[in-house]
PDB file of N, CA and C in Angstrom:
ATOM      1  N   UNK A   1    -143.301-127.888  29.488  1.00  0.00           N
ATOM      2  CA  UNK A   1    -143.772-129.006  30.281  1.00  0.00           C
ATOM      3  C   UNK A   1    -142.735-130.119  30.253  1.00  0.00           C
ATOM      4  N   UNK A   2    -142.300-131.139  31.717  1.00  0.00           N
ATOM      5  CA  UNK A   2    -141.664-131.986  31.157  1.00  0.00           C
ATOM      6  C   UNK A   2    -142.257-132.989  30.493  1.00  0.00           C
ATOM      7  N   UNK A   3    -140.930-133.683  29.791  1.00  0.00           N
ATOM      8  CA  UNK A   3    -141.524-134.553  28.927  1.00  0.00           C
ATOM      9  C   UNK A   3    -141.106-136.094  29.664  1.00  0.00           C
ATOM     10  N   UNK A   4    -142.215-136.593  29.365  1.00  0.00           N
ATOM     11  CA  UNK A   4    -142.123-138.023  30.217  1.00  0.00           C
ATOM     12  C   UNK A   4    -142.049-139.251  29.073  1.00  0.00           C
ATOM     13  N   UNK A   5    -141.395-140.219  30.231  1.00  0.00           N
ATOM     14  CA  UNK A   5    -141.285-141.736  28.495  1.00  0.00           C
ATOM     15  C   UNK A   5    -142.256-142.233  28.636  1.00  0.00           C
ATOM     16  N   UNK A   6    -142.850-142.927  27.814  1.00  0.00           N
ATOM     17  CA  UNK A   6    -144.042-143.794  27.811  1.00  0.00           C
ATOM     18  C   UNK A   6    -143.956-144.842  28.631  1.00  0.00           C
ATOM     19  N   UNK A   7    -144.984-145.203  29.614  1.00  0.00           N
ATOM     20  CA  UNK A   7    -144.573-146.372  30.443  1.00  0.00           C
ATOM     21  C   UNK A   7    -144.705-147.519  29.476  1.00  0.00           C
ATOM     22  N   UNK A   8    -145.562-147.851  28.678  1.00  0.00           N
ATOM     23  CA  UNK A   8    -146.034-148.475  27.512  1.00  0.00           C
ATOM     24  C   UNK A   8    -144.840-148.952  26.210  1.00  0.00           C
ATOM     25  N   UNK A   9    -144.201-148.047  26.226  1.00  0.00           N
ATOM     26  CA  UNK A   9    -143.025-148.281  25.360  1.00  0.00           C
ATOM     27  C   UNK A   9    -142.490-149.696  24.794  1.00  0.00           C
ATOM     28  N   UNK A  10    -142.490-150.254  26.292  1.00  0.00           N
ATOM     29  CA  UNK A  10    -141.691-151.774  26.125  1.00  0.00           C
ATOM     30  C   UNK A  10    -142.860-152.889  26.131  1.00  0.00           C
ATOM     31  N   UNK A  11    -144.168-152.605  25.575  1.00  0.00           N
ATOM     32  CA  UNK A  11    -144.655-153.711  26.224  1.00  0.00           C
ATOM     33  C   UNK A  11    -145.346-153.789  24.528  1.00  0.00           C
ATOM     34  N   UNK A  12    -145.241-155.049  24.596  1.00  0.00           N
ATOM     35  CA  UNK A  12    -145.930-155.942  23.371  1.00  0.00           C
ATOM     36  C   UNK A  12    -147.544-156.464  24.012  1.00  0.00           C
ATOM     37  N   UNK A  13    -148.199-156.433  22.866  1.00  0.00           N
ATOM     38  CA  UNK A  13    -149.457-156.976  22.980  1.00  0.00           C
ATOM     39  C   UNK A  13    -149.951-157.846  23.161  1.00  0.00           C
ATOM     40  N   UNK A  14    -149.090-158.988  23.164  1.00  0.00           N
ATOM     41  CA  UNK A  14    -149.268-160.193  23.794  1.00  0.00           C
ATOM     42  C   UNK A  14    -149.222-160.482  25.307  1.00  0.00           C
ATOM     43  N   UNK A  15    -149.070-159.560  26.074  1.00  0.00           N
ATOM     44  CA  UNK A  15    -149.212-159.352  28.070  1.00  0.00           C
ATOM     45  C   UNK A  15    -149.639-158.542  28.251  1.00  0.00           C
ATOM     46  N   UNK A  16    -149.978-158.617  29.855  1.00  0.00           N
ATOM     47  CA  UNK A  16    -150.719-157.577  30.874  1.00  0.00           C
ATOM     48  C   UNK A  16    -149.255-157.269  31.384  1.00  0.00           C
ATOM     49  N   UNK A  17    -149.283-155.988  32.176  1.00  0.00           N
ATOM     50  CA  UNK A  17    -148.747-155.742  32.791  1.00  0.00           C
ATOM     51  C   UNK A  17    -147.551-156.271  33.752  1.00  0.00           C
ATOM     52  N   UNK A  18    -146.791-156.485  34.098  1.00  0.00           N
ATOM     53  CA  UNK A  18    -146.015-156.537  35.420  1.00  0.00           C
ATOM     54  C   UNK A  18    -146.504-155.746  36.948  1.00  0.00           C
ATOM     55  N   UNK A  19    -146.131-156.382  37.967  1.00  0.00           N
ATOM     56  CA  UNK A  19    -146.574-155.309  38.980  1.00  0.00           C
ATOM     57  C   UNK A  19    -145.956-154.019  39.125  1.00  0.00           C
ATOM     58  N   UNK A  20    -144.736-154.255  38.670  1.00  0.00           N
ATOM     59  CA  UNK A  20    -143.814-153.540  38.862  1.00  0.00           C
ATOM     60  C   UNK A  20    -144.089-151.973  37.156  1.00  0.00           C
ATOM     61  N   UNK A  21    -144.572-152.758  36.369  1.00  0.00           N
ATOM     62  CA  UNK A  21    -144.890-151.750  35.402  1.00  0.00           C
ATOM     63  C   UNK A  21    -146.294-151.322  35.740  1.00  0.00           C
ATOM     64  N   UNK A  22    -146.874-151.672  36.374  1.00  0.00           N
ATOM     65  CA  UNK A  22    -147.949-151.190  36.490  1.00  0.00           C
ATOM     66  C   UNK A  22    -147.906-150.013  37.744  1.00  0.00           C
ATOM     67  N   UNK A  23    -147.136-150.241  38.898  1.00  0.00           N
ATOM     68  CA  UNK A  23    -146.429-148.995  39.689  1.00  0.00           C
ATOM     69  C   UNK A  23    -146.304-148.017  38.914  1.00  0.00           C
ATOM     70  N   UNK A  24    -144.917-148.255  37.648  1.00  0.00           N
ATOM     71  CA  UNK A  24    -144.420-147.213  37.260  1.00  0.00           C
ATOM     72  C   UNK A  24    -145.433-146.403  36.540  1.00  0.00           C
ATOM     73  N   UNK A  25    -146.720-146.832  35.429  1.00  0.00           N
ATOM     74  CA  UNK A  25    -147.669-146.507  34.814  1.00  0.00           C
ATOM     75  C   UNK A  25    -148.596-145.617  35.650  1.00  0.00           C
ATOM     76  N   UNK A  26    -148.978-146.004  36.783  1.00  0.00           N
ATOM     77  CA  UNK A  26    -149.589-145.110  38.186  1.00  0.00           C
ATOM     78  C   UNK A  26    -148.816-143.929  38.410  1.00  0.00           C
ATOM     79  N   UNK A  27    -147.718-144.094  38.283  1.00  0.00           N
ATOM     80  CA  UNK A  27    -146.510-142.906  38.963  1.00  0.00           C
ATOM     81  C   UNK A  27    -147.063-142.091  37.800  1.00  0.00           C
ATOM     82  N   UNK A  28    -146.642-142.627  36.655  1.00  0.00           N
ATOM     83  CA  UNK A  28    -147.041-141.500  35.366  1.00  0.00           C
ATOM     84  C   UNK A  28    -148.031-140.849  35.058  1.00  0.00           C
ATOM     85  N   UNK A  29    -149.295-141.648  35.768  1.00  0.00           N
ATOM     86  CA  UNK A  29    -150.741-140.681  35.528  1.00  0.00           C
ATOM     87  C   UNK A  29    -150.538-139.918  36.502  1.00  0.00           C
ATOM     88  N   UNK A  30    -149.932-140.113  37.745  1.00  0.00           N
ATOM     89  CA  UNK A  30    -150.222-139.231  38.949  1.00  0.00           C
ATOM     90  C   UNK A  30    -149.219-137.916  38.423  1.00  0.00           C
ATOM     91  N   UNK A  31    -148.131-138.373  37.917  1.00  0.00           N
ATOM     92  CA  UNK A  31    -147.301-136.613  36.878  1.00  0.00           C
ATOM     93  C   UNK A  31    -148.321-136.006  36.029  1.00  0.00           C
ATOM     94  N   UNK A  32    -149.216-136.859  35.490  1.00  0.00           N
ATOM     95  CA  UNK A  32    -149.903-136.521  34.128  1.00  0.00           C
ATOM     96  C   UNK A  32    -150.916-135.837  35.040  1.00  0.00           C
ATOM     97  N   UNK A  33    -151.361-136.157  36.185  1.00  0.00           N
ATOM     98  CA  UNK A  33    -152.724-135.458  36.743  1.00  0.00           C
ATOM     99  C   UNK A  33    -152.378-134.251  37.448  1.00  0.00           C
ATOM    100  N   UNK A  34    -150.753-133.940  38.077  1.00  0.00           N
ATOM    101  CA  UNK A  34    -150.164-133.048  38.347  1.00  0.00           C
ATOM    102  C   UNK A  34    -150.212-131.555  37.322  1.00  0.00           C
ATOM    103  N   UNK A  35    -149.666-132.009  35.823  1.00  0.00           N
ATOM    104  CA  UNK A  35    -149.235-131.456  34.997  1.00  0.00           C
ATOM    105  C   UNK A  35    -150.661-130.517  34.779  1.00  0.00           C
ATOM    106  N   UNK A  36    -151.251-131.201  34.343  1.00  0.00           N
ATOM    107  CA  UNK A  36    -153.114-130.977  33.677  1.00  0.00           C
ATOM    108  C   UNK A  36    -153.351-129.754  35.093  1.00  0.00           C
ATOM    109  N   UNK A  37    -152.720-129.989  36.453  1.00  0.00           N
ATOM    110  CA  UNK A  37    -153.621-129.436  37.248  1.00  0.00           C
ATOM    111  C   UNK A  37    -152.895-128.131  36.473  1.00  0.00           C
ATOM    112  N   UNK A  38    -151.679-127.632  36.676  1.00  0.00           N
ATOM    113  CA  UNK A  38    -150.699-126.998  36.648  1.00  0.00           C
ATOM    114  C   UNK A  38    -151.524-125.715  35.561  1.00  0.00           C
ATOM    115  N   UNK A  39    -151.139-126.478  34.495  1.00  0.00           N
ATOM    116  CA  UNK A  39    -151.929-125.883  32.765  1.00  0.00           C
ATOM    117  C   UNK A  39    -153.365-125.420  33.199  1.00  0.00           C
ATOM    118  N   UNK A  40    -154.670-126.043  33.363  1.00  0.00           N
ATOM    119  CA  UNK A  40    -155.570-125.607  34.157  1.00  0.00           C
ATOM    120  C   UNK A  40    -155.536-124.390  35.048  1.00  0.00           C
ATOM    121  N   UNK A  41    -154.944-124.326  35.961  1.00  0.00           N
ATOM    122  CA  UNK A  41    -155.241-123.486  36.840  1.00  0.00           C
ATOM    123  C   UNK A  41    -154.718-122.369  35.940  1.00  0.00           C
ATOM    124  N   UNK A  42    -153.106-122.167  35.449  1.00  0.00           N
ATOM    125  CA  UNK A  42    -152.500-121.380  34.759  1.00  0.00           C
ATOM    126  C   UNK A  42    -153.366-120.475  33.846  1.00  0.00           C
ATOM    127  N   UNK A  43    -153.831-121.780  33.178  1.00  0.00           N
ATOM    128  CA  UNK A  43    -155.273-120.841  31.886  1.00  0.00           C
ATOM    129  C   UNK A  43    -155.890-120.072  32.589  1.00  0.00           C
ATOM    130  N   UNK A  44    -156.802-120.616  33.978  1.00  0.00           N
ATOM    131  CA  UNK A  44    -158.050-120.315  34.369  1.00  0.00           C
ATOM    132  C   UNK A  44    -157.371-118.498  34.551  1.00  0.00           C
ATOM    133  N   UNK A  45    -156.113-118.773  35.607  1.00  0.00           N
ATOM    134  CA  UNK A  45    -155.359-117.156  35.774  1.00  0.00           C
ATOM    135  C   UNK A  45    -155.524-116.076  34.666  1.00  0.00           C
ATOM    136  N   UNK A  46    -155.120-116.601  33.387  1.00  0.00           N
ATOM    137  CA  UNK A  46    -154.467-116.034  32.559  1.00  0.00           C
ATOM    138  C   UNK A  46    -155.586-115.292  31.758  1.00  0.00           C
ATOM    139  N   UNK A  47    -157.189-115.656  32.067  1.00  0.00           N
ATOM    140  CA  UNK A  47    -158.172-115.004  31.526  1.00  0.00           C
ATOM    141  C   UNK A  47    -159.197-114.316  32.308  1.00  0.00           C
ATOM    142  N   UNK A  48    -159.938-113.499  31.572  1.00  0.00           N
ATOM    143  CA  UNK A  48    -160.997-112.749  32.764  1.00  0.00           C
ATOM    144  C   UNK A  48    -162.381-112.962  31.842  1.00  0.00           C
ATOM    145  N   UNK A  49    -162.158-114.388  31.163  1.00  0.00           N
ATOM    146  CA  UNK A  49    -163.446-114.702  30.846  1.00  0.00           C
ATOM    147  C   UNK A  49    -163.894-115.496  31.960  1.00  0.00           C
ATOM    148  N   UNK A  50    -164.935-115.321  32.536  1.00  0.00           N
ATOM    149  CA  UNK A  50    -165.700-115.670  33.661  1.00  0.00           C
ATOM    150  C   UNK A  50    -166.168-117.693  33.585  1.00  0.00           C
ATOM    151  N   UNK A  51    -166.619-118.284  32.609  1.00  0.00           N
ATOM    152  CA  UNK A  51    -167.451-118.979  32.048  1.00  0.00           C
ATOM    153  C   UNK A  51    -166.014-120.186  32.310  1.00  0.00           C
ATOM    154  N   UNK A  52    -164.843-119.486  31.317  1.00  0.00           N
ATOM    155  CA  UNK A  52    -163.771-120.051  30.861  1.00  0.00           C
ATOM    156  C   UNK A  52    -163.126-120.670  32.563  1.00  0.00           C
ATOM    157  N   UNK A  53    -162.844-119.688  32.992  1.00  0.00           N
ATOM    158  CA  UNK A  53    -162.215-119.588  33.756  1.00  0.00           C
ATOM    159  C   UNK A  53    -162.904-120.696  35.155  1.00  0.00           C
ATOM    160  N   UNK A  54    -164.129-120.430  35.220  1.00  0.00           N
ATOM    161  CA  UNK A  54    -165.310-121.091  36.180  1.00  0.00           C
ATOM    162  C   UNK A  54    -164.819-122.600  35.798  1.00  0.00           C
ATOM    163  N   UNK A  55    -164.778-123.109  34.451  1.00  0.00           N
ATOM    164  CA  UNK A  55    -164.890-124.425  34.109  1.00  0.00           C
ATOM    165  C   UNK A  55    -163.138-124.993  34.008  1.00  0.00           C
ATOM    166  N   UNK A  56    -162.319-124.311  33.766  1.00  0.00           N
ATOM    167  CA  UNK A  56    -160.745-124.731  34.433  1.00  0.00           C
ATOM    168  C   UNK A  56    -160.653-124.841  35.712  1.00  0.00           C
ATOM    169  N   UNK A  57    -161.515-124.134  36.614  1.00  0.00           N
ATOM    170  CA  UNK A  57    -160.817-124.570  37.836  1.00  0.00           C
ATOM    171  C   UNK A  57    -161.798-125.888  38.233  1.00  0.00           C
ATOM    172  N   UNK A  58    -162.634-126.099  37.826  1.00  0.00           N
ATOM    173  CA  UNK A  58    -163.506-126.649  38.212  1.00  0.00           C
ATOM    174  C   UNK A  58    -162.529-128.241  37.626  1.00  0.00           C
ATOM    175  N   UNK A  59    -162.341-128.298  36.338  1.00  0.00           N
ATOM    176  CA  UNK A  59    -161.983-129.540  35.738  1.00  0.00           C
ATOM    177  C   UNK A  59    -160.506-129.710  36.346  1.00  0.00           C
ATOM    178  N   UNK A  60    -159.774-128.676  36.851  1.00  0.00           N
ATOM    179  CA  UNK A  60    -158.456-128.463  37.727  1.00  0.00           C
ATOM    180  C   UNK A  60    -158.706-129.450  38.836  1.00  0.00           C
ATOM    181  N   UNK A  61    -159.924-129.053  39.840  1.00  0.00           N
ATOM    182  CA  UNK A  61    -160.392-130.034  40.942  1.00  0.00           C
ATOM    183  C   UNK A  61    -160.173-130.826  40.613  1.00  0.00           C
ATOM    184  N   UNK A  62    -160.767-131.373  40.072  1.00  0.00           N
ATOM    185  CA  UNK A  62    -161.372-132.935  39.324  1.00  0.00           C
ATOM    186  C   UNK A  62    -160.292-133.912  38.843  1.00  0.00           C
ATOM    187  N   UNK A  63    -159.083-132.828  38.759  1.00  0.00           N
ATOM    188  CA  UNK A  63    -157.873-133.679  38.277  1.00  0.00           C
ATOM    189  C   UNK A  63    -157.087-134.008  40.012  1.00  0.00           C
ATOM    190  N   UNK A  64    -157.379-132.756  40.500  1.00  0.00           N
ATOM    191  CA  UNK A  64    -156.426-133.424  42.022  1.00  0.00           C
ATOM    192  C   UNK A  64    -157.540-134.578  42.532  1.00  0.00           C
ATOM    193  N   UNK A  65    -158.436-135.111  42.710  1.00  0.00           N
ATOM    194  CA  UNK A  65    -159.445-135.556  42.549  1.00  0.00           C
ATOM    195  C   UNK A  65    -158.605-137.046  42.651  1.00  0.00           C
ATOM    196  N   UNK A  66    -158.712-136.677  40.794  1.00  0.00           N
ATOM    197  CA  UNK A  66    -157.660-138.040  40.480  1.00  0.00           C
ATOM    198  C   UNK A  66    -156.684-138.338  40.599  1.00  0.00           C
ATOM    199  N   UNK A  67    -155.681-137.480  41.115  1.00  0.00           N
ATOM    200  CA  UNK A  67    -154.125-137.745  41.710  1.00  0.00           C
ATOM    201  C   UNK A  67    -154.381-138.422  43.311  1.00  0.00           C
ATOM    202  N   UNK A  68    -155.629-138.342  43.761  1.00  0.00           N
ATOM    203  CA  UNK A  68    -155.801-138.690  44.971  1.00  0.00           C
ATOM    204  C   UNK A  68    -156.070-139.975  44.598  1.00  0.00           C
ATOM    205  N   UNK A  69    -156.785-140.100  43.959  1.00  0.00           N
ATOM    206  CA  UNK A  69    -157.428-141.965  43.442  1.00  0.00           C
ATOM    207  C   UNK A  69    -156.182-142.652  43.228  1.00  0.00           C
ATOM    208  N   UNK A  70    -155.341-142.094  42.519  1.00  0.00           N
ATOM    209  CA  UNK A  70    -154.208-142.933  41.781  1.00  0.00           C
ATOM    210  C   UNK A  70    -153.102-143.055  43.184  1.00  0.00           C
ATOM    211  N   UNK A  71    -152.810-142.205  43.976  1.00  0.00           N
ATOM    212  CA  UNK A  71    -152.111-142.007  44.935  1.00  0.00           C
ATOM    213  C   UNK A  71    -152.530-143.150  45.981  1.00  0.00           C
ATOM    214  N   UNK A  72    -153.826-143.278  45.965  1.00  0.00           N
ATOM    215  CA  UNK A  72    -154.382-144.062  47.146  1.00  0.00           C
ATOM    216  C   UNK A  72    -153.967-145.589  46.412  1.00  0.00           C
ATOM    217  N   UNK A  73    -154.339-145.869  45.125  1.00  0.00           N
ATOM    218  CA  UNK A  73    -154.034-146.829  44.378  1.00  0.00           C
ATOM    219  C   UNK A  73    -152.698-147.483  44.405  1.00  0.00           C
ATOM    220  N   UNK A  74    -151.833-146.616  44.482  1.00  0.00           N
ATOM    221  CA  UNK A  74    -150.436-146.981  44.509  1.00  0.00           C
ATOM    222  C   UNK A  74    -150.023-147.280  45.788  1.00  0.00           C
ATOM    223  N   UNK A  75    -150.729-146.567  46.543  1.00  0.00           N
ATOM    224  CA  UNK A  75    -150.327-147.155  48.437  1.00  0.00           C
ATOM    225  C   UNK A  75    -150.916-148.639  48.368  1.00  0.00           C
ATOM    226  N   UNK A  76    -151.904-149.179  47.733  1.00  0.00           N
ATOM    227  CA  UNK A  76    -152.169-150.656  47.468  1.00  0.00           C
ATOM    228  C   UNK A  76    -151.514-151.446  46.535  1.00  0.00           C
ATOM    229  N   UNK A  77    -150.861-151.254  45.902  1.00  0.00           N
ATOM    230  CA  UNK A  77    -149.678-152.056  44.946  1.00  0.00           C
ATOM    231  C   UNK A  77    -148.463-151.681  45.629  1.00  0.00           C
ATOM    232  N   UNK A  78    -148.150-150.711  46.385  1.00  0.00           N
ATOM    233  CA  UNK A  78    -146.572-150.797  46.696  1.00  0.00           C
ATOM    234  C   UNK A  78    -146.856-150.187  48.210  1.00  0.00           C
ATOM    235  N   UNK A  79    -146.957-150.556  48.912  1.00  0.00           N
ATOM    236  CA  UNK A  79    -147.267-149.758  50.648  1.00  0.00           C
ATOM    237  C   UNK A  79    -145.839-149.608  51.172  1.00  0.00           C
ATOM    238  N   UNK A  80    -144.515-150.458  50.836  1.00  0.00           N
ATOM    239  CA  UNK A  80    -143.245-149.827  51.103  1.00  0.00           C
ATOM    240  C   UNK A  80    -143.366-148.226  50.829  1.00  0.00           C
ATOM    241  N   UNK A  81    -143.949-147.482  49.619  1.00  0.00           N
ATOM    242  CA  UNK A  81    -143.244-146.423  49.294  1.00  0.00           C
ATOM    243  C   UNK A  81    -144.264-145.336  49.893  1.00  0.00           C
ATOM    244  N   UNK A  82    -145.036-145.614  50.529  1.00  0.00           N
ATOM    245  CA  UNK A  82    -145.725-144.868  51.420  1.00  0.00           C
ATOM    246  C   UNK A  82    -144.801-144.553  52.422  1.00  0.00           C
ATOM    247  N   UNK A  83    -144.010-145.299  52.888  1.00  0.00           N
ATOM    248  CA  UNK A  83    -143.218-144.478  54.177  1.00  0.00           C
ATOM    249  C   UNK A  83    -141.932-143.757  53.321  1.00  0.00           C
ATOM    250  N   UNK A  84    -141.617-143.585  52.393  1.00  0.00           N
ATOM    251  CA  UNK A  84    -141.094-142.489  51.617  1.00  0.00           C
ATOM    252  C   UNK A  84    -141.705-141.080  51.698  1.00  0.00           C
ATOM    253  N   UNK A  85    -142.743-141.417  51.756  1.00  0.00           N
ATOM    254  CA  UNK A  85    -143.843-140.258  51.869  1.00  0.00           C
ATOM    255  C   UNK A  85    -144.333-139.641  53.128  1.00  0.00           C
ATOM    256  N   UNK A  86    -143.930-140.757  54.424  1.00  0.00           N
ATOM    257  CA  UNK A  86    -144.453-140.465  55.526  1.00  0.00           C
ATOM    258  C   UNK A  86    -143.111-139.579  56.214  1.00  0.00           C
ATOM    259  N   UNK A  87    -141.827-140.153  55.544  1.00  0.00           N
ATOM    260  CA  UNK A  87    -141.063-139.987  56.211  1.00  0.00           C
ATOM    261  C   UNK A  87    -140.603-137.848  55.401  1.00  0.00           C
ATOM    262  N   UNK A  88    -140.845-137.973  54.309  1.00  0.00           N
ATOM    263  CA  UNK A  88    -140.766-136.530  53.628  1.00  0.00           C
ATOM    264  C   UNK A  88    -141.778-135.842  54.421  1.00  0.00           C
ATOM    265  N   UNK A  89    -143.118-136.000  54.848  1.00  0.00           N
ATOM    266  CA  UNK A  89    -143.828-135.910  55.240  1.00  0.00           C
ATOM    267  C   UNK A  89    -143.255-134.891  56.620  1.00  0.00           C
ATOM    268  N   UNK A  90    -142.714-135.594  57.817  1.00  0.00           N
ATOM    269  CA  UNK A  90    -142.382-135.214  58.686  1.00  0.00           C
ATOM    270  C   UNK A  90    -141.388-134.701  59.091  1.00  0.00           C
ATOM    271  N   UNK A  91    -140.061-134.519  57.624  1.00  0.00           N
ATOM    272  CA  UNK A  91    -139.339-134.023  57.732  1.00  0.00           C
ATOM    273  C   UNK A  91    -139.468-132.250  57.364  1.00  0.00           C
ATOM    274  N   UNK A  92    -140.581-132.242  56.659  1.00  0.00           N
ATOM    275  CA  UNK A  92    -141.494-131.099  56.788  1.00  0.00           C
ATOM    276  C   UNK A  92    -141.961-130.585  58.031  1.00  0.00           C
ATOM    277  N   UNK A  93    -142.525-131.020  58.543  1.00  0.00           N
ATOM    278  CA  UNK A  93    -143.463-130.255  59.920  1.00  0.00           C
ATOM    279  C   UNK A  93    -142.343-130.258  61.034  1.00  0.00           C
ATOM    280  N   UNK A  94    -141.282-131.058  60.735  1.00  0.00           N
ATOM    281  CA  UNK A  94    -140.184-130.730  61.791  1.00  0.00           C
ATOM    282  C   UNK A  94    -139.747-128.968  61.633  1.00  0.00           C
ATOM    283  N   UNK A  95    -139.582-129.090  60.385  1.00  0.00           N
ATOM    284  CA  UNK A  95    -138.995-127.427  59.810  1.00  0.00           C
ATOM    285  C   UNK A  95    -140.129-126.748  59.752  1.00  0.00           C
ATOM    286  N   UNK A  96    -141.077-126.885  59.762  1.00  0.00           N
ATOM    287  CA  UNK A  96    -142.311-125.483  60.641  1.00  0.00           C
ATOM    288  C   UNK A  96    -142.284-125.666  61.645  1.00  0.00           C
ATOM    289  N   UNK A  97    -142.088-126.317  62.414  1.00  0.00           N
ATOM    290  CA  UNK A  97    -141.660-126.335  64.009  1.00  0.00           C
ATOM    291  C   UNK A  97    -141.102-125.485  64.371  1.00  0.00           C
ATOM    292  N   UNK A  98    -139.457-125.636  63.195  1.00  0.00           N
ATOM    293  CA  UNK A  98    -138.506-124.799  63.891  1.00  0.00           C
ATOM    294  C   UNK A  98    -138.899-123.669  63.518  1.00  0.00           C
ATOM    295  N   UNK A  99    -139.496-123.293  62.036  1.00  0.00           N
ATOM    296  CA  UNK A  99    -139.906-121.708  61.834  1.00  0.00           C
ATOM    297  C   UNK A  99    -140.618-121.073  62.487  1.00  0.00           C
ATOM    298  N   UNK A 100    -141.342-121.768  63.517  1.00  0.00           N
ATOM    299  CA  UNK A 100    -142.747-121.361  64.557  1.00  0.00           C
ATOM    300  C   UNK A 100    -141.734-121.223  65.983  1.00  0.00           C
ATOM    301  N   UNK A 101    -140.883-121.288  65.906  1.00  0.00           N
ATOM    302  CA  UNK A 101    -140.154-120.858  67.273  1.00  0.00           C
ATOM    303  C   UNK A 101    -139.182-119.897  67.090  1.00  0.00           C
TER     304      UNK A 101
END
């Protein structure tokens, strides 16, 4: 798994956040909710216990779930970096375009 730095690292207990650390802290749960999906689903594969398997994918959901919350969250603290996204976005469906012709 990669290993990520603590967004937390630099911050003393005497403050809240920055806006700008608080972006980066969002970015990190949304890896962290990525990762969890990743491991999850992987397990759920990797067994043919029924029960086991029923309740990984299920808690798997639940994590894209929350990459969606945090994702939507971060388009409200930083809406510049949404068109990072819009623009990857369409540089995609340009190239199924071309694969569809």
């Amino acid at each position: 798994m990669p290993e990520f730095s603590n967004p937390f690292a630099i911050l003393k207990n005497d403050r809240k956040l920055t806006r700008e650390e608080l972006i980066r802290a969002i970015r990190f749960m949304v890896a962290a909710e990525y990762e969890a999906i990743q491991l999850y689903q992987q397990t759920a594969e990797s067994t043919d216990h029924k029960l086991a398997r029923a309740v990984l994918l299920d808690v798997a959901n639940e994590e894209k779930e929350h990459a969606g919350e945090f994702l939507r969250l971060l388009q409200a603290l930083d809406p510049e970096e949404e068109t990072f996204y819009k623009t990857g976005y369409e540089e995609v469906e340009e190239l199924i375009a071309k694969l569809k012709k």
